[in-house]
C-alpha atoms as a PDB file:
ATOM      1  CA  UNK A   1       0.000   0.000   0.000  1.00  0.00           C
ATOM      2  CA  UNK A   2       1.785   3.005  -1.686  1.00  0.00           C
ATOM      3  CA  UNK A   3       1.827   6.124   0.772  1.00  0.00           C
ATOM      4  CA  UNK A   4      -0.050   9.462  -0.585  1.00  0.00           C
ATOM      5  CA  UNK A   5       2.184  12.804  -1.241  1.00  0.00           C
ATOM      6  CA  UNK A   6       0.409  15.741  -1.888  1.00  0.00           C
ATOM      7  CA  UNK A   7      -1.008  15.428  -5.427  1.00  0.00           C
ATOM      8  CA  UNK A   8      -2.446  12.067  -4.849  1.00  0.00           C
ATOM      9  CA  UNK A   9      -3.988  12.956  -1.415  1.00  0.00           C
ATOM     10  CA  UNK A  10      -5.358  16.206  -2.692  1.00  0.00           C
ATOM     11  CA  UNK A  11      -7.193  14.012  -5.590  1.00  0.00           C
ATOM     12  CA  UNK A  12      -8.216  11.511  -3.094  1.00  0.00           C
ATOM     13  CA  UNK A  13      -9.692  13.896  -0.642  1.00  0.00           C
ATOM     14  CA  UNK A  14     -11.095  16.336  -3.350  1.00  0.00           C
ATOM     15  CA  UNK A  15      -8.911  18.934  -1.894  1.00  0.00           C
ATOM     16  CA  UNK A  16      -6.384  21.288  -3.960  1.00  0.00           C
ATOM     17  CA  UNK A  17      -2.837  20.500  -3.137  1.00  0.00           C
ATOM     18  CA  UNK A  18      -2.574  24.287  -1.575  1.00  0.00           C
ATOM     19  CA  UNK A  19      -5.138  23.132   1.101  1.00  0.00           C
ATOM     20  CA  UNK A  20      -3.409  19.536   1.834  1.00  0.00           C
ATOM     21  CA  UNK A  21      -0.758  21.112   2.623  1.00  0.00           C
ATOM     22  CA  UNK A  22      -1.778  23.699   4.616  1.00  0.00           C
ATOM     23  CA  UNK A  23      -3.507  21.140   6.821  1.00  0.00           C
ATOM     24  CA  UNK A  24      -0.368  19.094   6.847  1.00  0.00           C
ATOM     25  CA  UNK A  25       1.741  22.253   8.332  1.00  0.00           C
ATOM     26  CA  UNK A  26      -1.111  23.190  10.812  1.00  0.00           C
ATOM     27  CA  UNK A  27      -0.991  19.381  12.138  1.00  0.00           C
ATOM     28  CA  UNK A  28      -4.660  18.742  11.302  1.00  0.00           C
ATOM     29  CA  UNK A  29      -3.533  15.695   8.524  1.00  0.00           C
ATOM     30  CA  UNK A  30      -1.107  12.803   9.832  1.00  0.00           C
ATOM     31  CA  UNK A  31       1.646  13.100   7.347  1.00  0.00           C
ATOM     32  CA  UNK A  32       5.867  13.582   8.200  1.00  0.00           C
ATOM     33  CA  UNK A  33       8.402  14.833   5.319  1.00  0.00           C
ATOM     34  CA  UNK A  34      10.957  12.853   4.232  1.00  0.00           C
ATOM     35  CA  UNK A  35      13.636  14.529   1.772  1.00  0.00           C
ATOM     36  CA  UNK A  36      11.799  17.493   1.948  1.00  0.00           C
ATOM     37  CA  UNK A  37       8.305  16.441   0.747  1.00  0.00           C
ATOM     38  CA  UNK A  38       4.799  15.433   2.660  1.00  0.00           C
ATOM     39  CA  UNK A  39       4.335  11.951   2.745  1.00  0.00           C
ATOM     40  CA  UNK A  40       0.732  10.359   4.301  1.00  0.00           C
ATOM     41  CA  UNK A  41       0.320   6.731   5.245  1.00  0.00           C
ATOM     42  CA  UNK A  42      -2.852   5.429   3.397  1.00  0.00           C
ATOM     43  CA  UNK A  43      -4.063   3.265   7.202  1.00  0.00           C
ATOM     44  CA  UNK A  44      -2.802   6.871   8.243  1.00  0.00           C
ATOM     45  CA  UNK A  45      -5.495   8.805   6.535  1.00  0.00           C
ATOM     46  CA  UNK A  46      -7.854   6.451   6.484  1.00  0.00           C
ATOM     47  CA  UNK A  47      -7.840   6.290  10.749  1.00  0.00           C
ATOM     48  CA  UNK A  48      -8.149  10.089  10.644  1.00  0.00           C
ATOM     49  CA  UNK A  49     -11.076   9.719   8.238  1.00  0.00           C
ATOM     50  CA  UNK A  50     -12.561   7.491  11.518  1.00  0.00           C
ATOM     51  CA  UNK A  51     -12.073   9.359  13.790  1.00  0.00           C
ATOM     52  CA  UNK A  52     -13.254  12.889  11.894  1.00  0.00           C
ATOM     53  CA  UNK A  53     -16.474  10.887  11.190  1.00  0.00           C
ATOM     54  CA  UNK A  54     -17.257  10.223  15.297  1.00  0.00           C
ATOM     55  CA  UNK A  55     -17.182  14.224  16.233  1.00  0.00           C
ATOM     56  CA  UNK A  56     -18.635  15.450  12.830  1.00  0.00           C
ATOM     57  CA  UNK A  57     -22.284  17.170  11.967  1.00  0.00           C
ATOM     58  CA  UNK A  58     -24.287  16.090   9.618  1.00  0.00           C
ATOM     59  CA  UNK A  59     -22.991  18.237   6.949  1.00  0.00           C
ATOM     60  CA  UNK A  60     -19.811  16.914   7.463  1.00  0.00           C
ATOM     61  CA  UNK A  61     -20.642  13.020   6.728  1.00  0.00           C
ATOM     62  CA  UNK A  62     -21.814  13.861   3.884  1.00  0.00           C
ATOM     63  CA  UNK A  63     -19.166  15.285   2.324  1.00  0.00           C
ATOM     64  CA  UNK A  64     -16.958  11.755   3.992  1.00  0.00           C
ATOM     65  CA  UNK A  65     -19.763  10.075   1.904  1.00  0.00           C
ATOM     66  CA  UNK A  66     -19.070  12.098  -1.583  1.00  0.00           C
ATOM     67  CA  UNK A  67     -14.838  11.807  -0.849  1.00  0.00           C
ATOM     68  CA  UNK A  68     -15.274   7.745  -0.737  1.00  0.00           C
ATOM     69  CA  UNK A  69     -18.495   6.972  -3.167  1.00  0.00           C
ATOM     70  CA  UNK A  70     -16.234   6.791  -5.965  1.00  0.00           C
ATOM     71  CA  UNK A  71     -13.675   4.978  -4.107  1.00  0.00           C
ATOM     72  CA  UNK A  72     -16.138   2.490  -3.110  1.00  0.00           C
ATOM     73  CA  UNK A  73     -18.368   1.940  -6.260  1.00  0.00           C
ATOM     74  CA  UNK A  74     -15.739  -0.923  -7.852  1.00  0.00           C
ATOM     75  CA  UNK A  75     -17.146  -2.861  -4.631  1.00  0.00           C
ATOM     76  CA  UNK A  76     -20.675  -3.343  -5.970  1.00  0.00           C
ATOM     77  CA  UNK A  77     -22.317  -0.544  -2.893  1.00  0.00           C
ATOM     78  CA  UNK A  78     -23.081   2.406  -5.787  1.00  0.00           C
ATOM     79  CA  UNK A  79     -26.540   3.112  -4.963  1.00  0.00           C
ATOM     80  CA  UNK A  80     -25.367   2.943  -0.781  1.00  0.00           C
ATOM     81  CA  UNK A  81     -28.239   1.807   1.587  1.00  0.00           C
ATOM     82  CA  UNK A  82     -28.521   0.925   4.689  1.00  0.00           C
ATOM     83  CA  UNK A  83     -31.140  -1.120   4.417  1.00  0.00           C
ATOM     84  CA  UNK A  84     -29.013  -3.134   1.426  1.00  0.00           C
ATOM     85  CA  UNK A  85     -26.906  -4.742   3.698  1.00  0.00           C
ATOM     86  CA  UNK A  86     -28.827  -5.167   7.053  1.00  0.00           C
ATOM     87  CA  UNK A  87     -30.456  -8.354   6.035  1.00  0.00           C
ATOM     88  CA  UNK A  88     -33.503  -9.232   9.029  1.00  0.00           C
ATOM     89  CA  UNK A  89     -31.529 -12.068   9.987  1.00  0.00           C
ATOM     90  CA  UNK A  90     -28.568 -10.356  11.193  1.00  0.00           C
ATOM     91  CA  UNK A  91     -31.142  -8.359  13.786  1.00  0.00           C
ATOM     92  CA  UNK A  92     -31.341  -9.546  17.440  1.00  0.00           C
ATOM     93  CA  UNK A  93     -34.004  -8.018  19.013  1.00  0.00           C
ATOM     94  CA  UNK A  94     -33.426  -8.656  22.053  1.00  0.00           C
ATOM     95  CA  UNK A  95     -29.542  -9.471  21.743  1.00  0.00           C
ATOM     96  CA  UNK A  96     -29.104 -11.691  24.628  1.00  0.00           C
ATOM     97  CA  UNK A  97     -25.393 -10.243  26.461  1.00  0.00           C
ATOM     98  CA  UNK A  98     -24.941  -8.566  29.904  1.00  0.00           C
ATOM     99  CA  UNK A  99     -20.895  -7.889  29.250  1.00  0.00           C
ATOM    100  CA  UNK A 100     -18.735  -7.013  26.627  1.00  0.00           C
ATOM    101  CA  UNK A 101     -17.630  -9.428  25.555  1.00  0.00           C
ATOM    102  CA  UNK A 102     -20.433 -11.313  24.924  1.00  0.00           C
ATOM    103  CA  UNK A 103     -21.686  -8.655  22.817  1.00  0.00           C
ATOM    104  CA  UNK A 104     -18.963  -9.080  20.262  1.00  0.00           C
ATOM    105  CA  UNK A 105     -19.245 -13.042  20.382  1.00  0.00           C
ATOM    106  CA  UNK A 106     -23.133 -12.805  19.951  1.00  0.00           C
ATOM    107  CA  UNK A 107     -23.442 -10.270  17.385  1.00  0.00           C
ATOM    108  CA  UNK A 108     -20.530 -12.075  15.247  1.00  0.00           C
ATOM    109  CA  UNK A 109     -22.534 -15.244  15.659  1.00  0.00           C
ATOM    110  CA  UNK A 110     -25.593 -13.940  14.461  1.00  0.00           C
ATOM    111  CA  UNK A 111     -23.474 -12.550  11.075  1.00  0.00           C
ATOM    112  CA  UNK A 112     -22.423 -16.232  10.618  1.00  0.00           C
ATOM    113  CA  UNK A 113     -25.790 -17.884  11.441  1.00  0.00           C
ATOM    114  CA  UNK A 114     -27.391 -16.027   8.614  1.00  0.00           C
ATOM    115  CA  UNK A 115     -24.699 -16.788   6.125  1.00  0.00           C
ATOM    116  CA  UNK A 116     -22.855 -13.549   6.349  1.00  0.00           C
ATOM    117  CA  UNK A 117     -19.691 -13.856   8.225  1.00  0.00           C
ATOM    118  CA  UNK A 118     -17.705 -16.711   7.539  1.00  0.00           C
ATOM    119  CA  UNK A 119     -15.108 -16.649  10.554  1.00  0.00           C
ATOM    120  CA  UNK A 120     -16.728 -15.265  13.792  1.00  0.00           C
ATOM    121  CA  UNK A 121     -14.091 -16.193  15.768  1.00  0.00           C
ATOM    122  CA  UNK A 122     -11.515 -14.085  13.619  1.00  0.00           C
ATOM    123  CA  UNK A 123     -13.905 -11.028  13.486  1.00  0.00           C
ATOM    124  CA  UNK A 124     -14.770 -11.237  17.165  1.00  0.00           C
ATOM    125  CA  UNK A 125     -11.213 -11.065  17.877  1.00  0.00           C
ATOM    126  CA  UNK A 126     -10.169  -8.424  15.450  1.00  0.00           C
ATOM    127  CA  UNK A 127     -13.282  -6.930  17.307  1.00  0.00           C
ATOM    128  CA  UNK A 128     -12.312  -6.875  20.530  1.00  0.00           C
ATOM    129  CA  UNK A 129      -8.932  -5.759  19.936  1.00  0.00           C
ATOM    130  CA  UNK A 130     -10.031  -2.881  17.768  1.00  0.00           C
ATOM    131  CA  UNK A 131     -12.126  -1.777  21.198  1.00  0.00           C
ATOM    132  CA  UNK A 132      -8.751  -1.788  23.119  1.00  0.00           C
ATOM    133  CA  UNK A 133      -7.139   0.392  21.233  1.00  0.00           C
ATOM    134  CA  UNK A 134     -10.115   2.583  20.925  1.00  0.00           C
ATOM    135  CA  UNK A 135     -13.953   2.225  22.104  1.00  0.00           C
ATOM    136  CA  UNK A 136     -16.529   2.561  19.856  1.00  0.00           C
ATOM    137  CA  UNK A 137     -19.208   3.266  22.019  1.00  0.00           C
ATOM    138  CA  UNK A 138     -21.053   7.062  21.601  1.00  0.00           C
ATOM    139  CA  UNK A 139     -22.905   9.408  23.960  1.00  0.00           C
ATOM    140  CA  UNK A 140     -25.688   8.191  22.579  1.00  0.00           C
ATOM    141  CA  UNK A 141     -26.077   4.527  23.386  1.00  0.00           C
ATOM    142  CA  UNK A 142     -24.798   3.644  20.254  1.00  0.00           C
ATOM    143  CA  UNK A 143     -21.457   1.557  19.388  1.00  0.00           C
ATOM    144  CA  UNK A 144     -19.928   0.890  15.562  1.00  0.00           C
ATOM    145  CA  UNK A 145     -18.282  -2.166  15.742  1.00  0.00           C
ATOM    146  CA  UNK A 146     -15.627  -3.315  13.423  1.00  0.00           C
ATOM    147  CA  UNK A 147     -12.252  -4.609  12.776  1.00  0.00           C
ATOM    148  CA  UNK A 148      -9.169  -2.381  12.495  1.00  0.00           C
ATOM    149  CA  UNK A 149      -8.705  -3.120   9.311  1.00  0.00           C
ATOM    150  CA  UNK A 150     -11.632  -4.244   6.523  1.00  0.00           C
ATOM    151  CA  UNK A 151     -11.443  -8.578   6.600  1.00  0.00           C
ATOM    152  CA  UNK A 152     -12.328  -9.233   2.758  1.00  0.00           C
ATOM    153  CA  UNK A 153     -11.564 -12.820   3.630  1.00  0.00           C
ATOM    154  CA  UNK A 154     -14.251 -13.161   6.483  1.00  0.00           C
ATOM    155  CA  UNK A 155     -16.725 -12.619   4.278  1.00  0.00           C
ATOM    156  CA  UNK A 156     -18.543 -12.664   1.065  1.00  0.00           C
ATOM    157  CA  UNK A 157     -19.445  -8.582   0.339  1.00  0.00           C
ATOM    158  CA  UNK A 158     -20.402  -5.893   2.652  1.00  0.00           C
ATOM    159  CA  UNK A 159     -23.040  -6.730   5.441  1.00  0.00           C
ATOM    160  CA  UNK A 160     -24.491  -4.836   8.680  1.00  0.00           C
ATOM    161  CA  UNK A 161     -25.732  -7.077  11.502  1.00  0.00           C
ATOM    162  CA  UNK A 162     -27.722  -5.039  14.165  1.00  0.00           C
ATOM    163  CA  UNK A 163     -28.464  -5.955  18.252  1.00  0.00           C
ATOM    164  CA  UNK A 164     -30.274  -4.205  20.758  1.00  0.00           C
ATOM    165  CA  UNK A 165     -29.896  -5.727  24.395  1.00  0.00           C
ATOM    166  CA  UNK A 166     -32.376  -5.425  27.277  1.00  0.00           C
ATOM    167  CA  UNK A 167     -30.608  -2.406  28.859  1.00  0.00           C
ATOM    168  CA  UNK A 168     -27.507  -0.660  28.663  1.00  0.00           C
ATOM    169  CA  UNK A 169     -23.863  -1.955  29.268  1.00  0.00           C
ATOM    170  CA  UNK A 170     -20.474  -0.944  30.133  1.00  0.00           C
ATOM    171  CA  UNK A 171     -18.829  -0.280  26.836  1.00  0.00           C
ATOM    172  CA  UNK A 172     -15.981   2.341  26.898  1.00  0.00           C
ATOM    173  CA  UNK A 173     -18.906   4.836  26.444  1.00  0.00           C
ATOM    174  CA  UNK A 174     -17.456   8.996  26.914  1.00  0.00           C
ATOM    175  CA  UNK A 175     -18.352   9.848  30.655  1.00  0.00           C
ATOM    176  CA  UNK A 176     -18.997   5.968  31.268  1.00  0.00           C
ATOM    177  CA  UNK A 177     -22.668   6.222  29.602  1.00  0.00           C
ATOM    178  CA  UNK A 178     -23.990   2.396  28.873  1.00  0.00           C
ATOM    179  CA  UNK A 179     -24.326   1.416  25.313  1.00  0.00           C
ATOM    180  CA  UNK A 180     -27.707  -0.715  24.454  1.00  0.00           C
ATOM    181  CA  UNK A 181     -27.766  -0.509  20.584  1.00  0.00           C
ATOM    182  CA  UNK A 182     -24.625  -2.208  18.689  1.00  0.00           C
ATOM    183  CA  UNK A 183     -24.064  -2.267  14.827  1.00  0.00           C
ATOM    184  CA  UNK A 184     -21.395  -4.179  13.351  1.00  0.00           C
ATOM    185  CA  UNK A 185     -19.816  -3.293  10.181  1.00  0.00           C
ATOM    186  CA  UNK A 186     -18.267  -5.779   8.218  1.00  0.00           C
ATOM    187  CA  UNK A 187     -16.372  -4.244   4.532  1.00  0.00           C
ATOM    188  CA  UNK A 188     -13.930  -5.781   2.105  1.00  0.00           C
ATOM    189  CA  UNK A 189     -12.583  -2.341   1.462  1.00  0.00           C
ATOM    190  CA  UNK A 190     -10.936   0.557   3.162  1.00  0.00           C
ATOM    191  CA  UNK A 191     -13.164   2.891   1.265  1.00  0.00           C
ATOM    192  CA  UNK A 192     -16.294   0.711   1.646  1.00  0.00           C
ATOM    193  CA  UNK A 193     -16.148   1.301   5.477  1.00  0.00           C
ATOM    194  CA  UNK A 194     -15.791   4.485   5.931  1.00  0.00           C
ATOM    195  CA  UNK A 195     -18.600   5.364   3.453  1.00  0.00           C
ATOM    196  CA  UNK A 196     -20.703   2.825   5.222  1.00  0.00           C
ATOM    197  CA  UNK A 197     -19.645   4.168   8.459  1.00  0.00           C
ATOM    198  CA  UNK A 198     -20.492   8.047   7.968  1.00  0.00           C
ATOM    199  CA  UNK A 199     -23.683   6.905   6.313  1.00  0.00           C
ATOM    200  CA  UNK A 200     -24.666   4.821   9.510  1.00  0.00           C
ATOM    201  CA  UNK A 201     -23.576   7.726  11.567  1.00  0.00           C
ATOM    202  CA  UNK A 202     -25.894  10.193   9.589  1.00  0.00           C
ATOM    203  CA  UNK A 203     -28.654   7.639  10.586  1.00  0.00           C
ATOM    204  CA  UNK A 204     -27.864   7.569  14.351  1.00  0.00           C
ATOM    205  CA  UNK A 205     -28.082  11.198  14.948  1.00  0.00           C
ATOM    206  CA  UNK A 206     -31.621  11.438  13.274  1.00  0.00           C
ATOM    207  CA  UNK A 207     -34.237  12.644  15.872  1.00  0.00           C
ATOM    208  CA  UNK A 208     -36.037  10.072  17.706  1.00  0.00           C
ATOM    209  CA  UNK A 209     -34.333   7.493  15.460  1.00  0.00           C
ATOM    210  CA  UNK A 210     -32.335   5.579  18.184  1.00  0.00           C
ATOM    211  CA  UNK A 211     -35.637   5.661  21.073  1.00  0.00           C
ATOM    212  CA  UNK A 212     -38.013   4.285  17.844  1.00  0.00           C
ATOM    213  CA  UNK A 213     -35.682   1.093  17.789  1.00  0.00           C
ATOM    214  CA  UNK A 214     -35.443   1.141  21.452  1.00  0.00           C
ATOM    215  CA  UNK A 215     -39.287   0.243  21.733  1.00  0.00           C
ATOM    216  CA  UNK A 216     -39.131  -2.517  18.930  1.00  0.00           C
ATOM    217  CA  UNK A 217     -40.570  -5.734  19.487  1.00  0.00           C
ATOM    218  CA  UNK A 218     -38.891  -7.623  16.839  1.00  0.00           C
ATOM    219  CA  UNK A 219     -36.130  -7.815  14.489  1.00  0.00           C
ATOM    220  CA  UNK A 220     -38.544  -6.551  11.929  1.00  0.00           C
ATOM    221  CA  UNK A 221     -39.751  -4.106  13.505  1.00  0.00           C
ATOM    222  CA  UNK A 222     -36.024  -2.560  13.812  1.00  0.00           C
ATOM    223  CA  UNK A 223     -35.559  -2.996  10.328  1.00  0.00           C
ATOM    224  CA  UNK A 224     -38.157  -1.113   9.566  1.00  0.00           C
ATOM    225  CA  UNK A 225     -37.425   1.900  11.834  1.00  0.00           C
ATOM    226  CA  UNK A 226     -34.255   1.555   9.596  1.00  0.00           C
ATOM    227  CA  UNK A 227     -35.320   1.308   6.722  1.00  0.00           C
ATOM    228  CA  UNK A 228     -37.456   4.078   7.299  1.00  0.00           C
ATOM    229  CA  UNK A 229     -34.550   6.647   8.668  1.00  0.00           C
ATOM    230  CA  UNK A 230     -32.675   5.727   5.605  1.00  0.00           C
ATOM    231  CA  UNK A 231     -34.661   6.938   2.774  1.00  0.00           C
ATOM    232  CA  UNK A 232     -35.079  10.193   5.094  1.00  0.00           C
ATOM    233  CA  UNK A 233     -30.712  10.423   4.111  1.00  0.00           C
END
């Protein structure tokens, strides 16, 4: 994986080179010179892309969405919706966990019991190592589960599985809030999951969005609060 310099990055991010580099100097893109000129690590860029997606406004994620739609379109998810790749199988209303760790096991489970996930195990553990480094878990309940890096291997194409547990757990939460609702995003491609990622983001800070799947009965039912909030995007 070739790193970017400034032309490439500036084409990537549909930037002009000027402003790359000005964010470069300023310290708000990870990049380092070597032999004079900007270099930027493509898992580099791509982490800062994550993280700029958990703090930004809805104005924002769209514009992450635009930067990585034509990045992601070789990977069969043109027309992106949510609804697409959240079969009703991989729903688990209630999800049946009380820790942590359980969480990850279940929801992986339910990804391979449908067909979707090939290697649980693998993903659970990428999982749950991604969460060391860095929880997941939001203000608002809410936690985006996924692997460090995309597993193309672990799977057959793109796929969201969705579970909603009886009430709220410890899960690295800001200000130790619980977490009760618990996506997890599985991509073959860098550029796949951080499209699908700002677009599920987008969803979850929708008014009344999150308390409407909250009061859901059945793994239907959440799908179609989803499906709903979706072609509101």
């Amino acid at each position: 994986m070739e790193d970017f310099d400034i032309n490439s990055l500036s084409a990537y991010l549909h930037l002009t080179p000027d402003q790359v580099k000005k964010m470069a100097e300023r310290g708000k893109l990870p990049g380092r010179r070597i032999g004079g000129q900007w270099r930027f690590s493509q898992p580099e860029i791509h982490q800062w892309f994550e993280d700029r997606i958990g703090v930004s406004d809805e104005k924002e994620l769209v514009e992450v969405e635009k930067v990585f739609e034509i990045q992601s379109q070789k990977q069969s998810v043109d027309e992106f919706h949510i609804p697409d790749l959240l079969n009703v199988d991989n729903v688990a209303m209630p999800l049946l966990a009380k820790t942590k760790s359980k969480v990850i096991s279940k929801i992986c489970e339910l990804a391979a019991a449908s067909g979707t996930l090939w290697e649980p195990d693998k993903m659970a553990d990428a999982i749950a190592k991604r969460e060391q480094l860095h929880p997941t878990a939001l203000e608002s309940g809410v936690a985006l589960l996924h692997p460090r890096r995309p597993m193309p291997n672990a799977m057959g194409e793109a796929f969201i599985a969705l579970g909603v547990t009886h009430s709220g757990i410890p899960f690295g939460g800001p200000r130790g809030c619980l977490t009760d609702i618990f996506f997890l995003i599985g991509s073959t491609d860098e550029a796949v999951h951080l499209r699908l990622l700002a677009r599920l983001s987008r969803l979850i800070q929708m008014p009344e969005t999150l308390e409407q799947i909250r009061v859901q009965t059945s793994p239907q039912g959440v799908w179609d609060v989803i499906h709903a909030a979706d072609e509101e995007l």
